[in-house]
Protein backbone atom coordinates (compact mmCIF):
# COMPACT_ATOMS: atom_id res chain seq x y z
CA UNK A 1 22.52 1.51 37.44
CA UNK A 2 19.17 3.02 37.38
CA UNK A 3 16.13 2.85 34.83
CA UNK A 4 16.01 5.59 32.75
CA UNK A 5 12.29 6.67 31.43
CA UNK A 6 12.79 9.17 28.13
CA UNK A 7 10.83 10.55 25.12
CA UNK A 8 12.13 9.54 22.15
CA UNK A 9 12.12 10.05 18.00
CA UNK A 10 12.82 6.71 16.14
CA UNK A 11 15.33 7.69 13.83
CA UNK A 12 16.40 4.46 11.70
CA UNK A 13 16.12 0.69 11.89
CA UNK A 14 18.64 -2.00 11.15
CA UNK A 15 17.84 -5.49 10.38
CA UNK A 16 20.00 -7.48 13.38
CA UNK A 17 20.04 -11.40 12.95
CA UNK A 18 16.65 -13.28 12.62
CA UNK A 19 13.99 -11.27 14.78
CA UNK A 20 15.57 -8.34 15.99
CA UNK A 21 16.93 -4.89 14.59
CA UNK A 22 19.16 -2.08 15.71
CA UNK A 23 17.11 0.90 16.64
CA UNK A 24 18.50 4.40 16.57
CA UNK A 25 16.60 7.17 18.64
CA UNK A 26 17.23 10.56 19.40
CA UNK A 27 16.37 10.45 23.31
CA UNK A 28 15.42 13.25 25.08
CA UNK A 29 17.84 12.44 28.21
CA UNK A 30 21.07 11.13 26.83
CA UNK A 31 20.60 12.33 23.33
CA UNK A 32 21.97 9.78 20.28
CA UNK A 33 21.29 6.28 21.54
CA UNK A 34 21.41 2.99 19.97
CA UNK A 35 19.28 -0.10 20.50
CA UNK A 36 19.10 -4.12 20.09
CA UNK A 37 15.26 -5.04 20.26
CA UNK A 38 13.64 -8.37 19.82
CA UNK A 39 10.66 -8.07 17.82
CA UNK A 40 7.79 -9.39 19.67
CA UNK A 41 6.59 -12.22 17.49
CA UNK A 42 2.85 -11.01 18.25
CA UNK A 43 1.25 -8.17 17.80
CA UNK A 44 -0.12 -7.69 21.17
CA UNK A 45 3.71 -7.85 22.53
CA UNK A 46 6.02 -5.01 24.04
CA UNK A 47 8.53 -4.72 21.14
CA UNK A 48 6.32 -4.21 18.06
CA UNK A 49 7.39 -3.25 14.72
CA UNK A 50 5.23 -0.30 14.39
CA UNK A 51 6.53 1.30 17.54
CA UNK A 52 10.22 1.83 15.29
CA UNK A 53 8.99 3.30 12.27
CA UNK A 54 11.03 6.19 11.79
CA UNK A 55 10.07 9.56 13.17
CA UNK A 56 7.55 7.63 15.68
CA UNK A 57 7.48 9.68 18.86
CA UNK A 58 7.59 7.41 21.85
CA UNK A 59 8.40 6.57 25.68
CA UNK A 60 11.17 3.88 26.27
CA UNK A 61 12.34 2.53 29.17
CA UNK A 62 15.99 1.48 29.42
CA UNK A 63 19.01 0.99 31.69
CA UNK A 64 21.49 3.27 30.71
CA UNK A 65 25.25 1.34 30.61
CA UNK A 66 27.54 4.26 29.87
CA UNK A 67 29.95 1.89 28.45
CA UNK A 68 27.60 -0.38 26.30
CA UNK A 69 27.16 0.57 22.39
CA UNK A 70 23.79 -0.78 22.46
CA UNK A 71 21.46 -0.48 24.89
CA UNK A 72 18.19 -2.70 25.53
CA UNK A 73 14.72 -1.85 26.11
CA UNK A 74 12.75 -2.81 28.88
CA UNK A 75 9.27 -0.90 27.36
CA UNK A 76 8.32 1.11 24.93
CA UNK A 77 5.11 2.71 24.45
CA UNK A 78 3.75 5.19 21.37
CA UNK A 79 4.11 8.94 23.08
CA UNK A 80 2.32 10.57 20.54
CA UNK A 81 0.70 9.68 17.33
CA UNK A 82 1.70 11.23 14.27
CA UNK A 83 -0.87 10.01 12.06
CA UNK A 84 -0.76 12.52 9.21
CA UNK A 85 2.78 11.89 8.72
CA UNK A 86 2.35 8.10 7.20
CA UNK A 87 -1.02 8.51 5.85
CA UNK A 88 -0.76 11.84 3.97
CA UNK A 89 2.13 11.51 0.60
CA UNK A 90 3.82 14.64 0.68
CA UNK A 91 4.14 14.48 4.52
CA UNK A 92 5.39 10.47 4.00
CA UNK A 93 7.84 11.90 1.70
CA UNK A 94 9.04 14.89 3.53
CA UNK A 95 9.24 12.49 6.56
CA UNK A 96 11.39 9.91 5.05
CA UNK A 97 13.52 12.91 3.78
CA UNK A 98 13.65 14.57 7.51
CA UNK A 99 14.66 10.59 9.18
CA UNK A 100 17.57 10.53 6.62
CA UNK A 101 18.63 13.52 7.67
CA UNK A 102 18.24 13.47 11.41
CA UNK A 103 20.01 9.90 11.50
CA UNK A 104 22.94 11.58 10.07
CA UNK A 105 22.92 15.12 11.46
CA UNK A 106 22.71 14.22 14.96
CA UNK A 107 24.82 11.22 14.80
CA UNK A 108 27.07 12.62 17.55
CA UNK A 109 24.70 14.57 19.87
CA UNK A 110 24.90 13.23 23.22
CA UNK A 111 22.68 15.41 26.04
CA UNK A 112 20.89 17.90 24.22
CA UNK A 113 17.39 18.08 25.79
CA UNK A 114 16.80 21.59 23.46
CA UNK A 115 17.50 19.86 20.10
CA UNK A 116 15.20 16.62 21.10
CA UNK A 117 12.32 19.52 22.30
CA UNK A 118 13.07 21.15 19.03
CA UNK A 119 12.76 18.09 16.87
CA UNK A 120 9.64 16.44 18.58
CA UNK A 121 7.55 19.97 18.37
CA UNK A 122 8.42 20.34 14.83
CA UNK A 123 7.04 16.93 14.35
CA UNK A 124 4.52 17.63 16.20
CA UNK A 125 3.54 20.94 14.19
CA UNK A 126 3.97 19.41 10.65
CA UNK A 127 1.25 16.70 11.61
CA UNK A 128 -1.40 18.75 12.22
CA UNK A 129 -1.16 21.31 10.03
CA UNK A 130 -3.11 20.88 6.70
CA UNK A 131 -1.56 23.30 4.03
CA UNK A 132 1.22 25.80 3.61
CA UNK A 133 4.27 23.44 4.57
CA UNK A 134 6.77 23.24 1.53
CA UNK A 135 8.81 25.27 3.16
CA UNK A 136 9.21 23.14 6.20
CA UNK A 137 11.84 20.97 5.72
CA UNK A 138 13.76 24.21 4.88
CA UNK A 139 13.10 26.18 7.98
CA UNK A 140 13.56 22.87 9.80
CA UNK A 141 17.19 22.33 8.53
CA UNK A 142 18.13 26.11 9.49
CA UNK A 143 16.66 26.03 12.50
CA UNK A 144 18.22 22.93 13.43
CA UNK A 145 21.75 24.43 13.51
CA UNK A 146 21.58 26.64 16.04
CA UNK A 147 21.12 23.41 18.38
CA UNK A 148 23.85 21.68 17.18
CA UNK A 149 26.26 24.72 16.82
CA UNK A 150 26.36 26.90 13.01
CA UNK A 151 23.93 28.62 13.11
CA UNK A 152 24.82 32.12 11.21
CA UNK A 153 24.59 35.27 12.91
CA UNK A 154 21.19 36.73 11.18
CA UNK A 155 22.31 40.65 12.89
CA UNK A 156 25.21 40.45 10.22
CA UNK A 157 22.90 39.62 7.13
CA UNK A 158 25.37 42.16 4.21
CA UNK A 159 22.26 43.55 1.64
CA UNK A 160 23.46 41.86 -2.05
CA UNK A 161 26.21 39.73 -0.07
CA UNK A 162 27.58 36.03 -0.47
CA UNK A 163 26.71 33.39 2.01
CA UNK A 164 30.35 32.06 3.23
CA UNK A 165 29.05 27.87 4.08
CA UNK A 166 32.67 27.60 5.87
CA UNK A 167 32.10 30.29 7.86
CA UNK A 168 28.82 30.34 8.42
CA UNK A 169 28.25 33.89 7.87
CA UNK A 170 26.87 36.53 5.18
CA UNK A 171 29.93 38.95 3.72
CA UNK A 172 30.61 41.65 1.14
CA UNK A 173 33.37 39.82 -0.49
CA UNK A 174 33.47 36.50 -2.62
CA UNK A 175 35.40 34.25 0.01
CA UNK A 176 38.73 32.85 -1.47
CA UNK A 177 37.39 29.48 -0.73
CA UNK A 178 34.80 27.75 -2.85
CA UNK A 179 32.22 26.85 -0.66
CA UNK A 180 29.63 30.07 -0.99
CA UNK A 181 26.27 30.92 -2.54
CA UNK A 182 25.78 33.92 -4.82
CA UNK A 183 24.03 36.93 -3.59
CA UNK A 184 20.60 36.21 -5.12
CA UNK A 185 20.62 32.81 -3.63
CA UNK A 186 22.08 34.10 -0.58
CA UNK A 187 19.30 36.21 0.08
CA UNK A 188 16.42 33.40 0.03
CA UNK A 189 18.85 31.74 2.37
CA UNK A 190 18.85 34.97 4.92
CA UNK A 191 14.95 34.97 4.61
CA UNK A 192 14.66 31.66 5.80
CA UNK A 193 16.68 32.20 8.43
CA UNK A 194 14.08 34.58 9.64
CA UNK A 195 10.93 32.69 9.21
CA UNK A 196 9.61 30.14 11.50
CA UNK A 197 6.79 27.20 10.83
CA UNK A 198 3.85 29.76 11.11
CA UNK A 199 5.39 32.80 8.81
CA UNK A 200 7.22 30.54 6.24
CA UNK A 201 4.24 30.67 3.65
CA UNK A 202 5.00 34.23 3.27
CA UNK A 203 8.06 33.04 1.34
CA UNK A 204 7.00 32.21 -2.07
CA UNK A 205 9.04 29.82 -4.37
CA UNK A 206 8.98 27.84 -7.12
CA UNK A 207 10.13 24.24 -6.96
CA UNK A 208 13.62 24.41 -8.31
CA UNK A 209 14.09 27.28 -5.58
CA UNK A 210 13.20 25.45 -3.28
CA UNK A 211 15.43 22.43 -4.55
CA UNK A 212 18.16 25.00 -4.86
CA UNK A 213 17.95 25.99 -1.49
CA UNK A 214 17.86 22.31 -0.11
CA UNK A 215 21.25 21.54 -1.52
CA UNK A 216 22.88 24.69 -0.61
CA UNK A 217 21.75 23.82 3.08
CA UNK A 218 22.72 20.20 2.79
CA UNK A 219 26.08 21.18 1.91
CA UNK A 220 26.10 23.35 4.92
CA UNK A 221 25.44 20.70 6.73
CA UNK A 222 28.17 18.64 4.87
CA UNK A 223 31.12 21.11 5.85
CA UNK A 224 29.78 21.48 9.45
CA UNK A 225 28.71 17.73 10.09
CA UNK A 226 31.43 14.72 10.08
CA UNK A 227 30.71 12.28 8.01
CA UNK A 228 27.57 14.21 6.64
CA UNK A 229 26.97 12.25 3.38
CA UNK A 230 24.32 13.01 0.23
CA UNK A 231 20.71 11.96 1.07
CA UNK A 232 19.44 8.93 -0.88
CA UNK A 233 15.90 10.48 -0.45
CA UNK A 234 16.57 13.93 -2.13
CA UNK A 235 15.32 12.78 -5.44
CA UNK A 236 12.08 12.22 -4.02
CA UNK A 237 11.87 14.97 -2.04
CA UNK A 238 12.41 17.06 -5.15
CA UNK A 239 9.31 16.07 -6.67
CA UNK A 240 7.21 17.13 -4.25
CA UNK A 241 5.31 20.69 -4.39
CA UNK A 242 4.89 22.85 -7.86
């Protein structure tokens, strides 16, 4: 049994008994991984509290047991800061929106060293940028699926089609099934599929399209992702941006 040294995204915390807590990070070498830690009763210790706030980027130390639910830490270190995304409140928001999701969209992922690049780089870019990001939680999301397998075929985008959510794909004809979007909505939907972080202020939209197009993608996510359940941080989220 070796010691494995990964990158890591803090996803969510559990509280664990007196002292300790359940940490579940999205690892860059063995993907999903859960954690007991013992708090560090000081604040100069190893195992600090502020080193598992969700979407903290960090190094961790480990020995992997293939057959063990939980792992344990040996060290943990901050990897990079991510100031912007505790101190500024629309970031905080979108943040505790985008740790909700993550924790439950990548609940199964076990060796995907693309999605964990993916994820830490968007992290990374909605930090330090400073204005024209209300569309990022949407290009996120879309983005997202073509590491963990649906994402829809953008060549075979039908002009004034629906968006089939089962199938993942656009089409000329309402499906028989009644998971779909409409062709107006369907077409903000195709757009975003297009944009990425540094062209998605070109794509103008008013709040309640932009709520819209949250819960069309989060029911995506629902018919594509076991167990995918409603977000208790949506409302929230849905205040944010005029």
């Amino acid at each position: 049994m070796a010691m494995t040294r990964t990158l890591a995204v803090v996803l969510r915390t559990v509280k664990y008994g007196d002292g300790a807590i359940v940490a579940d990070l999205l690892t860059e070498c063995h993907g999903r991984v859960s954690f007991l830690v013992r708090l560090s009763a000081s604040s100069k210790g190893k195992m600090r509290r502020q080193l598992f706030m969700p979407l903290t980027i960090v190094e961790v130390d480990f020995d992997f047991r293939l057959k063990s639910s939980l792992q344990r830490v040996r060290d943990i270190r901050m990897a990079k800061p991510l100031p912007a995304l505790s101190m500024d409140p629309y970031k905080l928001s979108m943040a505790i929106f985008l740790a909700e999701f993550l924790t439950h969209a990548t609940r199964d992922e076990r060796d995907n060293k693309p999605l964990f690049q993916f994820v830490a780089y968007s992290l990374e870019w909605l930090d330090g940028v400073s204005t024209g990001f209300s569309n990022f939680h949407l290009v996120f999301m879309m983005r997202m699926s073509r590491f963990i397998g649906f994402f829809p075929n953008v060549e075979e985008v039908v002009e004034n089609g629906w968006f089939d959510l089962l199938n993942a794909c656009f089409t000329k004809d309402v499906p028989r099934h009644g998971h779909f979007v409409v062709p107006e909505e369907a077409s903000k939907i195709a757009l975003l599929l297009r944009l990425n972080y540094q062209t998605m202020h070109l794509c103008a939209m008013s709040r309640d399209e932009r709520n819209r197009c949250t819960e069309v993608i989060l029911e995506y996510y629902g018919l594509h992702v076991p167990g995918f359940p409603p977000l208790k941080s949506l409302p929230v989220l849905k205040e944010l941006f005029v």
